[in-house]
Protein backbone atom coordinates (compact mmCIF):
# COMPACT_ATOMS: atom_id res chain seq x y z
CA UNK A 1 0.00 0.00 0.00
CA UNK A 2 1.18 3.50 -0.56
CA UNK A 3 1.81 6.07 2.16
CA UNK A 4 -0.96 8.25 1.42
CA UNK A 5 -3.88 8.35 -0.67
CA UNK A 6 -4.48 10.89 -3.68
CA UNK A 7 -7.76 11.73 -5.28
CA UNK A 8 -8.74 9.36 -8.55
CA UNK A 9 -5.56 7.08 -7.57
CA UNK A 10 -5.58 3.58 -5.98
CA UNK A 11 -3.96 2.89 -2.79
CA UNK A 12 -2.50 -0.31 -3.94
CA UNK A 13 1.17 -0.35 -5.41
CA UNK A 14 0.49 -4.13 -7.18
CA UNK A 15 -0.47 -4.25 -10.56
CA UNK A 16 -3.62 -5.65 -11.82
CA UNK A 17 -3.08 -9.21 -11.86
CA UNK A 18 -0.35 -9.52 -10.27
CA UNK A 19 -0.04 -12.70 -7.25
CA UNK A 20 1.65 -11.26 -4.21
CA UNK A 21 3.81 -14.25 -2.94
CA UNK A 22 5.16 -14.30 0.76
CA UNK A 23 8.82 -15.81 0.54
CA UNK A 24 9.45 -15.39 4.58
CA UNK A 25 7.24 -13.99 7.56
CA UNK A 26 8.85 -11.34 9.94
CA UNK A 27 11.01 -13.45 12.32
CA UNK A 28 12.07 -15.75 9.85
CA UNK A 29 15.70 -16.52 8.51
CA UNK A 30 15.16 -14.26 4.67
CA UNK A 31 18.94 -15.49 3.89
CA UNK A 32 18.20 -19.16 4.10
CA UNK A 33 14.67 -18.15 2.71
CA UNK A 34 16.81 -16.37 -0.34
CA UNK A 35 18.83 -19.26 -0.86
CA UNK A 36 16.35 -22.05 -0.78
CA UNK A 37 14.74 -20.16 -3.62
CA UNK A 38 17.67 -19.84 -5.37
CA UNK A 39 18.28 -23.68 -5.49
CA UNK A 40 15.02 -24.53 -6.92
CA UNK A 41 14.78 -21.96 -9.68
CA UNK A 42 18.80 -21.72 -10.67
CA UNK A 43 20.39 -24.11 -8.66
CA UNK A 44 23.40 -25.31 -11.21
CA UNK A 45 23.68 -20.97 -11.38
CA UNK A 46 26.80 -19.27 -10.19
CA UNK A 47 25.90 -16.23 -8.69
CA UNK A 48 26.74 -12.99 -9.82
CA UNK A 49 28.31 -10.59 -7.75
CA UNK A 50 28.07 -6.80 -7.64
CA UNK A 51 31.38 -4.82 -7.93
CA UNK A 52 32.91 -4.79 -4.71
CA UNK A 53 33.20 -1.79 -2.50
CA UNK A 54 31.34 1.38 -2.84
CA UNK A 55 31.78 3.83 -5.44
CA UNK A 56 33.95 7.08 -4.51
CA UNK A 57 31.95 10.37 -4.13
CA UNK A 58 33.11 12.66 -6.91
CA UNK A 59 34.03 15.97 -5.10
CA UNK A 60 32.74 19.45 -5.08
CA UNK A 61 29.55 20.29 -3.70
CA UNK A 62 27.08 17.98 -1.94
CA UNK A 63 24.59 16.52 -4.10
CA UNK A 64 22.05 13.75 -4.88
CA UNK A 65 24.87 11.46 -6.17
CA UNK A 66 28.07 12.39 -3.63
CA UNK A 67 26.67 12.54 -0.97
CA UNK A 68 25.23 8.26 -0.47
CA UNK A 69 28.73 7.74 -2.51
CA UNK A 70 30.39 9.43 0.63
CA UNK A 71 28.53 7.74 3.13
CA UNK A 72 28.50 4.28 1.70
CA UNK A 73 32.45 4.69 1.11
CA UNK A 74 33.01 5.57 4.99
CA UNK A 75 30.55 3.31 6.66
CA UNK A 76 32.07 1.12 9.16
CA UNK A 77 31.70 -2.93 9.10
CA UNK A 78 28.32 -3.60 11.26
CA UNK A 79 27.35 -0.27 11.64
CA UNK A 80 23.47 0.20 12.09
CA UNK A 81 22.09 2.76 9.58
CA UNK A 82 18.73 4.45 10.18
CA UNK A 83 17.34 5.98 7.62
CA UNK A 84 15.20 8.97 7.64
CA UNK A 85 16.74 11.11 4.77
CA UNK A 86 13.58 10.91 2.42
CA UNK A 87 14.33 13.14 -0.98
CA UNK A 88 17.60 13.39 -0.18
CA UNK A 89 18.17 9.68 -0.02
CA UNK A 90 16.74 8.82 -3.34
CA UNK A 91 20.71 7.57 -4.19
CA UNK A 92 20.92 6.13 -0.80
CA UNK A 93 19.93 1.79 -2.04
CA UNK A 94 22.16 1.73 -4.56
CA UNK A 95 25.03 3.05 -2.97
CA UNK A 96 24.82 1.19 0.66
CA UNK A 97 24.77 -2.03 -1.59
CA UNK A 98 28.19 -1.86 -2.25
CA UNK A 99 29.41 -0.65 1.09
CA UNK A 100 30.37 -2.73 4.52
CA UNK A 101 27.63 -5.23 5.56
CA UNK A 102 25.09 -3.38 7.91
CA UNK A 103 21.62 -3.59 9.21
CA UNK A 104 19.28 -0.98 7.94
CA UNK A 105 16.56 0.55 9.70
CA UNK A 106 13.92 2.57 7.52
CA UNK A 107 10.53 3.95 7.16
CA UNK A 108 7.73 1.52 8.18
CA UNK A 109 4.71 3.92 7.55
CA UNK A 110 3.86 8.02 6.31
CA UNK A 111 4.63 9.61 9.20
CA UNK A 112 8.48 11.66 10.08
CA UNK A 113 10.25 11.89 12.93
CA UNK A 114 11.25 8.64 13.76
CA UNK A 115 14.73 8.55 12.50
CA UNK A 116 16.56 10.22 15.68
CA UNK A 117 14.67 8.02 18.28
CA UNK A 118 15.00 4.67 16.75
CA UNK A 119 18.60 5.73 16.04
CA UNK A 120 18.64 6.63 20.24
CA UNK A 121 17.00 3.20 20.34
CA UNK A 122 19.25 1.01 18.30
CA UNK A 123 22.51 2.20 20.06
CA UNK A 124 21.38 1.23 23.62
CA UNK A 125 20.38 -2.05 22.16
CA UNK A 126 23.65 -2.31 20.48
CA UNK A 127 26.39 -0.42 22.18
CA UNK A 128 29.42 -2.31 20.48
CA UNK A 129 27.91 -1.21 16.93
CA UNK A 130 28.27 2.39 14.92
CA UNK A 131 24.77 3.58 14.25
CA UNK A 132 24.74 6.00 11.52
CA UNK A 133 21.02 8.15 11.29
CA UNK A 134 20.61 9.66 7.60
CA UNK A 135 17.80 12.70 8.69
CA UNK A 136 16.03 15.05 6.82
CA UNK A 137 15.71 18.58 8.09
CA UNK A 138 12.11 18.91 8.69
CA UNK A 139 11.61 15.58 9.66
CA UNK A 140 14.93 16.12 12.25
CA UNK A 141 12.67 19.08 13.78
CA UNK A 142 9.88 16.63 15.95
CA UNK A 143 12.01 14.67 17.48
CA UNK A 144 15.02 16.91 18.08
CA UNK A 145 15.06 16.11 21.91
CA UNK A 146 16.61 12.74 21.02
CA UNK A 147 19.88 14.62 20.97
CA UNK A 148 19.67 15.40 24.31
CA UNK A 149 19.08 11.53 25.39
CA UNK A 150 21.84 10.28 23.18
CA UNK A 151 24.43 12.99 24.99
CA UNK A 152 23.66 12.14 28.17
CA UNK A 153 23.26 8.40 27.20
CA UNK A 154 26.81 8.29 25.47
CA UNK A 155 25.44 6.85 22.67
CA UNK A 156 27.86 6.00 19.84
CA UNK A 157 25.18 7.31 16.96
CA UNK A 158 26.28 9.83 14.11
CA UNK A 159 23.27 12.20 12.88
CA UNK A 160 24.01 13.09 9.48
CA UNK A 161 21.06 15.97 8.87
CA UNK A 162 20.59 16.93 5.28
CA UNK A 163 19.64 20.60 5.34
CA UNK A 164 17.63 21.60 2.39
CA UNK A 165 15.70 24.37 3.79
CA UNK A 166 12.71 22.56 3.18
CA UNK A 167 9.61 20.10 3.87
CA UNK A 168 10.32 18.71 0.38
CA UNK A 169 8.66 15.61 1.12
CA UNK A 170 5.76 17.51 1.94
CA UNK A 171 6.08 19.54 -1.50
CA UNK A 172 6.10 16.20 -3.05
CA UNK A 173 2.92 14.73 -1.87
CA UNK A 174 1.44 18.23 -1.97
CA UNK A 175 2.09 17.77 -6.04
CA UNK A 176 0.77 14.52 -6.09
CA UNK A 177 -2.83 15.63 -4.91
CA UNK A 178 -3.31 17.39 -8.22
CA UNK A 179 -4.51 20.28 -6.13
CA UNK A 180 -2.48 23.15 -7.72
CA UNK A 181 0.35 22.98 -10.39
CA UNK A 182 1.81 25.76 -8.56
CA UNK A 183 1.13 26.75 -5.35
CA UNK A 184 -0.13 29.58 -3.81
CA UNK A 185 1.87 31.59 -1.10
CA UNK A 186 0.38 30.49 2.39
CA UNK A 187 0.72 26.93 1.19
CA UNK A 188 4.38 27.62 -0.08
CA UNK A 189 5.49 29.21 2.95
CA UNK A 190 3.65 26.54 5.51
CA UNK A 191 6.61 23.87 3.60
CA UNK A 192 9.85 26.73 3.49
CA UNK A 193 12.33 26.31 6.25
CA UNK A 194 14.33 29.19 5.02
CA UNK A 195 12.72 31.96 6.84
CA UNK A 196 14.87 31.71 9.32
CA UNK A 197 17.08 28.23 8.39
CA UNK A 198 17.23 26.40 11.18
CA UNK A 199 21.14 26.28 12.52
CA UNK A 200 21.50 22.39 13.45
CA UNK A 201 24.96 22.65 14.23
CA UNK A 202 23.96 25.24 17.12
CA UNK A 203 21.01 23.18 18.28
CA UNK A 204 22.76 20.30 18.80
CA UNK A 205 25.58 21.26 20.98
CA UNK A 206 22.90 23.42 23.21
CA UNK A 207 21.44 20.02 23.38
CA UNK A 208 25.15 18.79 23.71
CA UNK A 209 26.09 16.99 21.25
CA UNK A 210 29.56 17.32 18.96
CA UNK A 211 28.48 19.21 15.24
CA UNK A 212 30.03 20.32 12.53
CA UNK A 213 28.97 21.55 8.65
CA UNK A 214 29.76 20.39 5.39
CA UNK A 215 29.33 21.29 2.35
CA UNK A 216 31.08 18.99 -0.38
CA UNK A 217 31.47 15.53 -0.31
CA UNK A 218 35.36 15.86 0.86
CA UNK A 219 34.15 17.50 4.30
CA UNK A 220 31.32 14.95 4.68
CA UNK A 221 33.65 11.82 4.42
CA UNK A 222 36.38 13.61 6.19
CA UNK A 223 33.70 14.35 9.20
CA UNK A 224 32.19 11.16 9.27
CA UNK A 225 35.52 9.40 9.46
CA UNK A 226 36.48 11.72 12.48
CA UNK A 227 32.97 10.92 13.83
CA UNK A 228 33.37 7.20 13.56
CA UNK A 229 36.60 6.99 15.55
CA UNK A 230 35.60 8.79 18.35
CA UNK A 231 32.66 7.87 20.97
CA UNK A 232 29.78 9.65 21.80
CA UNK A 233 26.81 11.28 20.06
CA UNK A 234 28.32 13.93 17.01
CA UNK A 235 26.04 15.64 14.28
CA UNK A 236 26.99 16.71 11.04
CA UNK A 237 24.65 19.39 9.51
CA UNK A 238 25.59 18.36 5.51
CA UNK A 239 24.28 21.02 3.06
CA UNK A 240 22.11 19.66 -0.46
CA UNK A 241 20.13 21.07 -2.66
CA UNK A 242 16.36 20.65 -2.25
CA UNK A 243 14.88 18.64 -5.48
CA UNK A 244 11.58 20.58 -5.67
């Protein structure tokens, strides 16, 4: 099912006539479930492998395609990667399938602002792992106060927060209403986070928690390196251009 419904549009993301087949329920071993498969539809198959090891950001400026190329290429073996970057992260799949084996914890439903507490979450469960949380802007802004719990819980969690100045995810499904092609001013403005930008690096060491900015794909590897190798709670406030 799709997030959220639209006028004229069906809810369902399955094509007419296709048969939805379950290959594991949740608590089940997918790898074995994977494999088994594998044997009875290709078994005499070697598999093909992807290229090994993640692709290297090109640098300059942060954009849709450096930026996962600079996280992928710096993400520690085991890490735990939450992911809450929405439009930002449309690059994000293909690049983390080349990088270190990790666990990845996404959306499960429409709603924002569970990135930074299931990122608090995931490092008390799993102190001996890196846990990396990809987070929008706007979505970063209702659950903010996780900051606070991961400084005064130690946590070893990275926040990388991609600051577009914008609730572009919110543009997005506005568009796909069909109410307006373009639209007006009060509805514009109610999705702008420019006016003022909010100044993550600031908030999070009032909430006390390490941050720094960057704006190319050199400083964002560089600071996520230097983020990795030391414990505790850091932010990194990464710069991109919104895509609406």
């Amino acid at each position: 099912m799709s997030f959220f419904a639209y006028p004229g549009r069906t809810s369902s993301l399955v094509p007419d006539g296709c048969e939805v087949v379950l290959l594991a329920e949740t608590g089940q071993d997918v790898a074995a479930a994977l494999e088994a498969l594998a044997d009875r539809v290709a078994a005499d198959t070697a598999p093909e492998l992807a290229a090994c090891g993640p692709a290297v950001p090109e640098p300059g400026p942060l954009n849709l395609a450096n930026l996962p190329a600079a996280i992928a290429s710096t993400l520690p073996d085991g890490a735990v990667v939450v992911d809450e970057a929405n439009t930002s992260g449309l690059g994000l799949p293909t690049a983390l399938a080349r990088a270190a084996r990790h666990t990845l914890l996404t959306l499960t439903g429409g709603a924002i602002g569970q990135g930074m507490p299931v990122a608090t979450g995931a490092a008390i469960a799993a102190p001996d792992r890196a846990v990396l949380n990809l987070e929008a802007d706007g979505s970063a802004l209702y659950t903010i106060q996780s900051l606070w719990t991961q400084a005064r819980e130690r946590s070893n969690i990275t926040t990388v927060v991609l600051n577009n100045s914008a609730y572009a995810i919110l543009r997005m499904e506005l568009a796909r209403t069909g109410a307006s092609d373009t639209p007006g001013a009060a509805s514009a403005r109610m999705l702008d986070l420019s006016d003022p930008t909010p100044d993550f690096v600031h908030l999070a060491t009032g909430l006390g928690v390490s941050a720094s900015r960057a704006t190319t794909a050199e400083e964002l590897a560089d600071q996520l390196t230097a983020a990795y190798a030391e414990p505790g709670p850091h932010l990194i406030e990464a710069i991109v251009p919104p895509i609406l």
